[in-house]
C-alpha atoms as a PDB file:
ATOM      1  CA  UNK A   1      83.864 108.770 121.462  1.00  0.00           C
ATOM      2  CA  UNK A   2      80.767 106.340 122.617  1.00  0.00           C
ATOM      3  CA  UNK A   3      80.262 104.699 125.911  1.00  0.00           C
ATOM      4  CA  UNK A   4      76.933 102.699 125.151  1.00  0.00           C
ATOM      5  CA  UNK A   5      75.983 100.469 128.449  1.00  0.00           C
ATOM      6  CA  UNK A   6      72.703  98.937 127.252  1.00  0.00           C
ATOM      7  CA  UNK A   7      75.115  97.738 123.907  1.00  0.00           C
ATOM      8  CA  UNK A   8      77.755  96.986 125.851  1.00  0.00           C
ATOM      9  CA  UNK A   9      79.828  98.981 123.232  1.00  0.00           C
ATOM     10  CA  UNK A  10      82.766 101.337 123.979  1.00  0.00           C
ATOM     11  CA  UNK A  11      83.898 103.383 120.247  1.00  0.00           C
ATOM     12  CA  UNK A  12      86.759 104.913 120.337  1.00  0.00           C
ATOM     13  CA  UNK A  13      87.384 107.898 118.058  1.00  0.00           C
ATOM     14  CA  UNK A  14      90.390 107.718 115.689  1.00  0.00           C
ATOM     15  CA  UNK A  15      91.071 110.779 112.713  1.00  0.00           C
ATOM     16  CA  UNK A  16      90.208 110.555 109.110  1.00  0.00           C
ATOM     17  CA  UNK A  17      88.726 107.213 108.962  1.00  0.00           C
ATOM     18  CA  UNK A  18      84.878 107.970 108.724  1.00  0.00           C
ATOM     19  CA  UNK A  19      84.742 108.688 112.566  1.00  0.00           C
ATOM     20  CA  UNK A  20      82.325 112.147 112.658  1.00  0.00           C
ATOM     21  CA  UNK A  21      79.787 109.299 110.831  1.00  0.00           C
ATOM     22  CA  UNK A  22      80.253 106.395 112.148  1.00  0.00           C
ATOM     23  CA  UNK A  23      79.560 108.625 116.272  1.00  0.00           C
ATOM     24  CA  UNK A  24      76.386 110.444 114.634  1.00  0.00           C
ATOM     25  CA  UNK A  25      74.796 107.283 113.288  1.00  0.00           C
ATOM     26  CA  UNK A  26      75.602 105.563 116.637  1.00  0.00           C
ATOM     27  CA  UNK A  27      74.365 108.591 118.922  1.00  0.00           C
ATOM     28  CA  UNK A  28      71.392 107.821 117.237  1.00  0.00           C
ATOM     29  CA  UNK A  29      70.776 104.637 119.229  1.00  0.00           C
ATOM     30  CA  UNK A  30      72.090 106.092 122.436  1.00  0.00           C
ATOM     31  CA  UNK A  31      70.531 105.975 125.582  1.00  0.00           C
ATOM     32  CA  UNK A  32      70.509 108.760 128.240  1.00  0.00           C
ATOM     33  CA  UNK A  33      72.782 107.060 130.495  1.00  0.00           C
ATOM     34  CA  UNK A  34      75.647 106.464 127.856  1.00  0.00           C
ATOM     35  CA  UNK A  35      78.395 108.517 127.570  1.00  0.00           C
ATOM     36  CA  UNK A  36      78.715 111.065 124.281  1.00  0.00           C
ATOM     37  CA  UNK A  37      81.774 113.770 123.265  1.00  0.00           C
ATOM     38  CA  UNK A  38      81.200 116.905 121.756  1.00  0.00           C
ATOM     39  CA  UNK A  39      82.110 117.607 118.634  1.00  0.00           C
ATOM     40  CA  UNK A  40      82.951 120.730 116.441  1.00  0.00           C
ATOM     41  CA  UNK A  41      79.820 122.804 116.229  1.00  0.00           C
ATOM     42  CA  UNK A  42      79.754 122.234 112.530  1.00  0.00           C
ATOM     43  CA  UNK A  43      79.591 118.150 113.196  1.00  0.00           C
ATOM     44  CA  UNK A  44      77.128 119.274 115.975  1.00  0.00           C
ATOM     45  CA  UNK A  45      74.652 120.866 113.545  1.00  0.00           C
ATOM     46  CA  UNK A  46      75.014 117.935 111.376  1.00  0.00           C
ATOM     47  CA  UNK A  47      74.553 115.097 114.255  1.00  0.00           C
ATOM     48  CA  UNK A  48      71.155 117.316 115.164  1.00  0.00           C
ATOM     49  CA  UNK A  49      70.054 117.494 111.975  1.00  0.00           C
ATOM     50  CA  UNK A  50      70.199 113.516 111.220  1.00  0.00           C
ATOM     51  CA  UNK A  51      68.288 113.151 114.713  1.00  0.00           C
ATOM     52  CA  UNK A  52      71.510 112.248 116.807  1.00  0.00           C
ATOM     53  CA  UNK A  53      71.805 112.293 120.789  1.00  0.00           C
ATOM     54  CA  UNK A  54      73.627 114.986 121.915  1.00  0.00           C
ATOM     55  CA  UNK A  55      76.653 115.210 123.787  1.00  0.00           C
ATOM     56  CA  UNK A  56      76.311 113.952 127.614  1.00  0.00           C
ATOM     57  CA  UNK A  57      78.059 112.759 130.993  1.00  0.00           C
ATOM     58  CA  UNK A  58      81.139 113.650 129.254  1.00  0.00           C
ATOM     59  CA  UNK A  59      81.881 116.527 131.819  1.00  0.00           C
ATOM     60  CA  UNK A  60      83.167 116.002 135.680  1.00  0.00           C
ATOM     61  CA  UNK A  61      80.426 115.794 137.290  1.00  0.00           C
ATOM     62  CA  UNK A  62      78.457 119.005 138.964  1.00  0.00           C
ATOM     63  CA  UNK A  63      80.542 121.194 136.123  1.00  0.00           C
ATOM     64  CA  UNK A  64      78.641 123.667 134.240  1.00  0.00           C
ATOM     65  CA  UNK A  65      80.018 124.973 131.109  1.00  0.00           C
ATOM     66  CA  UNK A  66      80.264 128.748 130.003  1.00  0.00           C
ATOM     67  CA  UNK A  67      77.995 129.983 127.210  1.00  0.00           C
ATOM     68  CA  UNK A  68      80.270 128.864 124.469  1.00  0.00           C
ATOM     69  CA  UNK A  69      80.405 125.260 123.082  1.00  0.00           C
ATOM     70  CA  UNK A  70      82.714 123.002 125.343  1.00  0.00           C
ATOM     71  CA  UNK A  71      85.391 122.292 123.122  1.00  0.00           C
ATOM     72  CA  UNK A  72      85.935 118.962 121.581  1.00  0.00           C
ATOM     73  CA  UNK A  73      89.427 118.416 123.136  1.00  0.00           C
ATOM     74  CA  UNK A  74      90.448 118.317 126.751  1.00  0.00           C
ATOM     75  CA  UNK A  75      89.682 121.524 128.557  1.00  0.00           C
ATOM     76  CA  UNK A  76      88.695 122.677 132.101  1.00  0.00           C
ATOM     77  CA  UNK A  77      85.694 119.932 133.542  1.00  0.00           C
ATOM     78  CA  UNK A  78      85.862 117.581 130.315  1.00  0.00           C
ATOM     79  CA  UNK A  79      86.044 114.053 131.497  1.00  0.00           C
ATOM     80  CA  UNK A  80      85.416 112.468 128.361  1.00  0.00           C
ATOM     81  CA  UNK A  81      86.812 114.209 125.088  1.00  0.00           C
ATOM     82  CA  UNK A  82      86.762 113.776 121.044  1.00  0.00           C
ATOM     83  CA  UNK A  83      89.872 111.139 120.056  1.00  0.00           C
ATOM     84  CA  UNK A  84      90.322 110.255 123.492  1.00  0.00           C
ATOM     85  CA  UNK A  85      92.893 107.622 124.004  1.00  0.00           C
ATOM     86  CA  UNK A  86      91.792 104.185 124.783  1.00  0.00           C
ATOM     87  CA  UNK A  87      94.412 103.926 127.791  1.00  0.00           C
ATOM     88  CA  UNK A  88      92.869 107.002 128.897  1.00  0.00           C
ATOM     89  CA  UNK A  89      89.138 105.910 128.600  1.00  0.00           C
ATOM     90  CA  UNK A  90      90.024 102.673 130.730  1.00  0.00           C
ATOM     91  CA  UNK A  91      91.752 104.344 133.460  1.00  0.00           C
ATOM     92  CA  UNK A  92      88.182 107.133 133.372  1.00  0.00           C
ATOM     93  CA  UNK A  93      85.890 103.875 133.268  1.00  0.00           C
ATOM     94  CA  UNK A  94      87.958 101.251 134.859  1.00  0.00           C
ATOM     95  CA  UNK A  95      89.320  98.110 133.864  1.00  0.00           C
ATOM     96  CA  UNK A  96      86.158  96.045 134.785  1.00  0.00           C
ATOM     97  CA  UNK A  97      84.116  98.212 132.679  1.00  0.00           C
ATOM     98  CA  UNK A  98      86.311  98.712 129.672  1.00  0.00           C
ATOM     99  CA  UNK A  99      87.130  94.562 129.801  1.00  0.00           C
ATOM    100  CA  UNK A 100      83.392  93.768 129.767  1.00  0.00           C
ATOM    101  CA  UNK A 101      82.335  96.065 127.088  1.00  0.00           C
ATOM    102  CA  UNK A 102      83.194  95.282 123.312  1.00  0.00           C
ATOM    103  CA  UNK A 103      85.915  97.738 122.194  1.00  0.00           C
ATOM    104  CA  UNK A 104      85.706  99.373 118.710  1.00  0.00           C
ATOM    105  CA  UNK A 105      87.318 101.913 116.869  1.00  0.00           C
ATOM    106  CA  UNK A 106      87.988 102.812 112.614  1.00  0.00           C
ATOM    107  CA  UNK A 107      91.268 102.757 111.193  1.00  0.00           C
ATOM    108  CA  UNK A 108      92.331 103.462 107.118  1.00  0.00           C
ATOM    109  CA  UNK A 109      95.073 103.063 105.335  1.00  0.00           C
ATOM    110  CA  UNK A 110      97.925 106.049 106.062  1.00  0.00           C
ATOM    111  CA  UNK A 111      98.202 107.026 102.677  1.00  0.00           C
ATOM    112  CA  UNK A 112      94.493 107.817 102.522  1.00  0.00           C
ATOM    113  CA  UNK A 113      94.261 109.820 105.395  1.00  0.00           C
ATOM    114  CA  UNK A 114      96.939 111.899 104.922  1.00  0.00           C
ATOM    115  CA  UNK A 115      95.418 113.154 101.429  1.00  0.00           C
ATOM    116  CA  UNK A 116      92.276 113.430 103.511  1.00  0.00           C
ATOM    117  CA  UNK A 117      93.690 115.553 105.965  1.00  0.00           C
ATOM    118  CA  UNK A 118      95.338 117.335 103.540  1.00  0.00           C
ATOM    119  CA  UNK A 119      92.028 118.711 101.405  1.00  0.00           C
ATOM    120  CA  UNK A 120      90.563 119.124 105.264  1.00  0.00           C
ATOM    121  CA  UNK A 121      92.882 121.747 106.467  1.00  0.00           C
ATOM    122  CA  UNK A 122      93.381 123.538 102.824  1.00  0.00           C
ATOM    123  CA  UNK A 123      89.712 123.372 101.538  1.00  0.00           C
ATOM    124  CA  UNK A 124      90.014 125.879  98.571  1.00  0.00           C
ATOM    125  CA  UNK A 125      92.327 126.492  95.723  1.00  0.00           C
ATOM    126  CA  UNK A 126      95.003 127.725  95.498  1.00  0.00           C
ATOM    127  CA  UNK A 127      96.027 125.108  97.637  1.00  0.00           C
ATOM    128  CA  UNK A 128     100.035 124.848  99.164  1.00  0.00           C
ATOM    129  CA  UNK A 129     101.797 121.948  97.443  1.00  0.00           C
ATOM    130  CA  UNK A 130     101.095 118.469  99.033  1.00  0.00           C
ATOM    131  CA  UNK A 131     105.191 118.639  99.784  1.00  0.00           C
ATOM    132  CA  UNK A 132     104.421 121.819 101.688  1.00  0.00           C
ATOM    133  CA  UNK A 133     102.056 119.898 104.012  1.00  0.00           C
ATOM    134  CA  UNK A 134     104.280 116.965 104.070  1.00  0.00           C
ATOM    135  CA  UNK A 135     107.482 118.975 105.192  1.00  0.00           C
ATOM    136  CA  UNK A 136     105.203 121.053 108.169  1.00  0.00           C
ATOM    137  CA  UNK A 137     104.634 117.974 110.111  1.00  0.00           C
ATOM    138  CA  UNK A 138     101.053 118.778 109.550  1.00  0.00           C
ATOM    139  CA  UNK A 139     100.474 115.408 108.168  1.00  0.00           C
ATOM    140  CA  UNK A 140     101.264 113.465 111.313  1.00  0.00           C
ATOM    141  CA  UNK A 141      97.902 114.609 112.887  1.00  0.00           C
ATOM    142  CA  UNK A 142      96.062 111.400 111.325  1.00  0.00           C
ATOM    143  CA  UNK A 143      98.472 109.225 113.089  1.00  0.00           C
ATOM    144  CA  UNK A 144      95.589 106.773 115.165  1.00  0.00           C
ATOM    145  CA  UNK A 145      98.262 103.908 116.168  1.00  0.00           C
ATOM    146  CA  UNK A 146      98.482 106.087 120.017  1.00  0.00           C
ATOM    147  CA  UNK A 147      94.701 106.223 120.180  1.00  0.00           C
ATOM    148  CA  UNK A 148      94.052 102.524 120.263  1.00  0.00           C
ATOM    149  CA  UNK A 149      97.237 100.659 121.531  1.00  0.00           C
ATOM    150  CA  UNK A 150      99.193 101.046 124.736  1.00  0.00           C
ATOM    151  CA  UNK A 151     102.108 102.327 126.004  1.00  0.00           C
ATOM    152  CA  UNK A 152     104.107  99.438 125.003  1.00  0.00           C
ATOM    153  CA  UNK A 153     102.411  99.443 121.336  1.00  0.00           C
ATOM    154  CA  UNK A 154      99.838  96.690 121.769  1.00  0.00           C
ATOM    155  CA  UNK A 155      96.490  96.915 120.054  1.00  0.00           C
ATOM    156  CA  UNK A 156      93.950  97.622 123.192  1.00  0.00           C
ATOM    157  CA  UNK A 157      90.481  97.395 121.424  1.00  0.00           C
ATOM    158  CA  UNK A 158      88.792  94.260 120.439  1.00  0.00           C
ATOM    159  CA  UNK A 159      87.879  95.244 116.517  1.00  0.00           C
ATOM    160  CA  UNK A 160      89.863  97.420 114.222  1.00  0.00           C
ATOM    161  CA  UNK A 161      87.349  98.574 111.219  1.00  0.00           C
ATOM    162  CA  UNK A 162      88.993  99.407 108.574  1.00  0.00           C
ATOM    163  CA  UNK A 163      87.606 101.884 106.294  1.00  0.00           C
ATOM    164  CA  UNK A 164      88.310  99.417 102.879  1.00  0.00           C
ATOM    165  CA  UNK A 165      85.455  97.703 104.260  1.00  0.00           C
ATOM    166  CA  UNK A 166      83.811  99.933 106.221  1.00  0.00           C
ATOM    167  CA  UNK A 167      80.134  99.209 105.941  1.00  0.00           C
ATOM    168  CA  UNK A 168      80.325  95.254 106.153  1.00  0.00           C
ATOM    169  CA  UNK A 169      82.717  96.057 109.345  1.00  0.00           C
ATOM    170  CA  UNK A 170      79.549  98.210 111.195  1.00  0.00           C
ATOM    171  CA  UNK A 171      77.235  95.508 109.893  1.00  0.00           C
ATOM    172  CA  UNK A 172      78.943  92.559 111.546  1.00  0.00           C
ATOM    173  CA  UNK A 173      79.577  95.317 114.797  1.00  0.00           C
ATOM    174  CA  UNK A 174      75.578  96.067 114.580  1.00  0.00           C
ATOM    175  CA  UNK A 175      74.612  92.156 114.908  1.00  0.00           C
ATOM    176  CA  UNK A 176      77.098  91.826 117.516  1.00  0.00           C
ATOM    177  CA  UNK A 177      75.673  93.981 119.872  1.00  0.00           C
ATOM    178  CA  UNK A 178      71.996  94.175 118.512  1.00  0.00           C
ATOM    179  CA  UNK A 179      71.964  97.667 117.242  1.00  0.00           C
ATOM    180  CA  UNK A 180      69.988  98.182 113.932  1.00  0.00           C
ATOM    181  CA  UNK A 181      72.144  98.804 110.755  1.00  0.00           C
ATOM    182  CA  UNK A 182      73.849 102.092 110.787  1.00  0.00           C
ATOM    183  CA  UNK A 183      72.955 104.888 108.087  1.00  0.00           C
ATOM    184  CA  UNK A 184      75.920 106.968 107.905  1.00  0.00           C
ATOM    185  CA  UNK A 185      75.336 110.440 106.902  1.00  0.00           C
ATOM    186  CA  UNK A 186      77.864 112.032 104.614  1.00  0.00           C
ATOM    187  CA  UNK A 187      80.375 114.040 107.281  1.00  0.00           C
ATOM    188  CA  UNK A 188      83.482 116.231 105.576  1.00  0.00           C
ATOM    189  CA  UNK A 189      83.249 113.874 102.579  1.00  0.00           C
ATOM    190  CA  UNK A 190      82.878 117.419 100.785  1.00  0.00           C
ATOM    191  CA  UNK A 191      86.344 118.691 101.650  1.00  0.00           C
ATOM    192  CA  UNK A 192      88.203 115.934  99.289  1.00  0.00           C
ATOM    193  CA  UNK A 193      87.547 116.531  95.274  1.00  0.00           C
ATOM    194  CA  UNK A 194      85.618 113.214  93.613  1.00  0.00           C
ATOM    195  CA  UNK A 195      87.936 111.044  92.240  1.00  0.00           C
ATOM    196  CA  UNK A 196      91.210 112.400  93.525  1.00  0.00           C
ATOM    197  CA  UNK A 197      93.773 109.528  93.862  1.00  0.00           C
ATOM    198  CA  UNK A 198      96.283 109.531  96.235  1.00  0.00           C
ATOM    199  CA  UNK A 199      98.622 107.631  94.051  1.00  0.00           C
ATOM    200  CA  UNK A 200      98.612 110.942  91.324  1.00  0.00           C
ATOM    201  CA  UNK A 201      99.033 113.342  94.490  1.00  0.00           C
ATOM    202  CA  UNK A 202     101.572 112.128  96.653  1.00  0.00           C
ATOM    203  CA  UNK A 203     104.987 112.742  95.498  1.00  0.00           C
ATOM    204  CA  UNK A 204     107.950 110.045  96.066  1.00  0.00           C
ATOM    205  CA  UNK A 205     109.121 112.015  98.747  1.00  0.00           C
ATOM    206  CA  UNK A 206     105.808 112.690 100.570  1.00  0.00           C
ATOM    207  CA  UNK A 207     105.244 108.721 100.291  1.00  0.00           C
ATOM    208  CA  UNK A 208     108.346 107.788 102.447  1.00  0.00           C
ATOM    209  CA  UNK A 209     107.812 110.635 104.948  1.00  0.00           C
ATOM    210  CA  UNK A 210     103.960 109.167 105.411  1.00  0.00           C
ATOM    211  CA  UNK A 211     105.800 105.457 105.309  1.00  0.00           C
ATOM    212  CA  UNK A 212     108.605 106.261 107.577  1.00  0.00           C
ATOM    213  CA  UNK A 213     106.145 108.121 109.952  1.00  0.00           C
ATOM    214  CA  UNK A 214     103.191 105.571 109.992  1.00  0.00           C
ATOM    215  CA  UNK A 215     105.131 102.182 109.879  1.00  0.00           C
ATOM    216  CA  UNK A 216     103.272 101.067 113.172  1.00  0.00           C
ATOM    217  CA  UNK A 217     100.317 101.203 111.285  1.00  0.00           C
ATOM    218  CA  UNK A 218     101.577  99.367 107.840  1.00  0.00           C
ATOM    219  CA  UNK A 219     103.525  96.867 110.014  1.00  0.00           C
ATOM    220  CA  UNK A 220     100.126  96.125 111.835  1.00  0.00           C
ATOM    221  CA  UNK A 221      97.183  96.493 109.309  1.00  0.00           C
ATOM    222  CA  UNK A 222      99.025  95.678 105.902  1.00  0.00           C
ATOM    223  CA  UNK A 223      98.514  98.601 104.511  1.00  0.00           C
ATOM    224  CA  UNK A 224     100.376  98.858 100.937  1.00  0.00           C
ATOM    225  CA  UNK A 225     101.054 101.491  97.891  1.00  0.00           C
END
């Protein structure tokens, strides 16, 4: 999650949509004043290594961590967290600020992300069956609608990027708010084997459980099989 004043640009962090990228190539053009989450210390490597800011004012102020990495997620004197909700970032920055600023985040379709997330969390053969996953609730982790609409369901950000059309999406975002173009490095796409097609991995079974869980999502965005 970004707070860039100078852009007037406020991303919010969903899950498995190219977010980890999308943050390092835009903490590139960060300012010391803006606003920057942690991340895991293996996407914190990576954002230093492509010559990203790193993370800042995301803490209550006059808090000084321990030793170890502050985690990503809410914890004792985080302000500001990875996949912070937007209802939650408004009420932090107030509704002047957050109304003002243009309000971004990346969203992909369910069936996607759930194969993602599934080659995230079980990296090496032998893997558990995908109905495995499907039937320990694991898979509702990538579930963004709560990040980006309120609590009555309405969409609170200004763009939705969808990952389809991911790099025209950042290149009509860049001219908007006069960033340069965005080089995204290559973050976790390792986890996922080339080629692997949801349609040939999902079972029927796993498909309505991801359809019956996400339908905010494919009633919004369109998403189909």
């Amino acid at each position: 999650m970004l707070v860039m004043h100078d852009s007037g640009l406020i991303f919010v962090r969903t899950r498995k949509a190219a977010g980890t990228s999308v943050e390092i190539a835009l903490s590139r053009h960060a300012g010391q004043a803006d606003i920057i989450t942690s991340m895991s210390p293996r996407d914190e490597a990576l954002r230093t290594a492509e010559g990203g800011r790193a993370p800042q004012h995301h803490l209550v102020h006059g808090y000084t961590p321990d030793r170890e990495p502050v985690p990503p997620g809410r914890g004792p004197g985080v302000r500001f967290y990875n996949h912070m909700p937007a209802r939650e970032i408004r009420q932090q920055l107030g509704a002047d600020t957050w109304d003002r600023y243009l309000t971004v985040c990346l969203e992909r379709s369910p069936y996607e992300k759930v194969v993602s997330l599934y080659f995230h969390r079980h990296r090496t053969e032998p893997r558990i069956p995908i109905g495995e996953f499907i039937e320990s609730g694991e898979f509702h982790d990538a579930f963004n609608w709560p990040l980006y609409t309120d609590a009555g369901g309405e969409v609170m950000v200004d763009t939705v990027i969808h990952h389809e059309h991911l790099q025209a999406g950042l290149d009509a975002l860049c001219t908007r708010v006069g960033l340069p173009a965005l080089v995204l490095p290559r973050a976790k796409s390792q986890f996922r084997p080339p080629g692997s097609d949801y349609r040939q991995i999902l079972t029927p079974a796993a498909r309505r459980a991801i359809e019956e869980a996400y339908a905010p999502e494919f009633a919004h965005h369109g998403y189909r099989w």
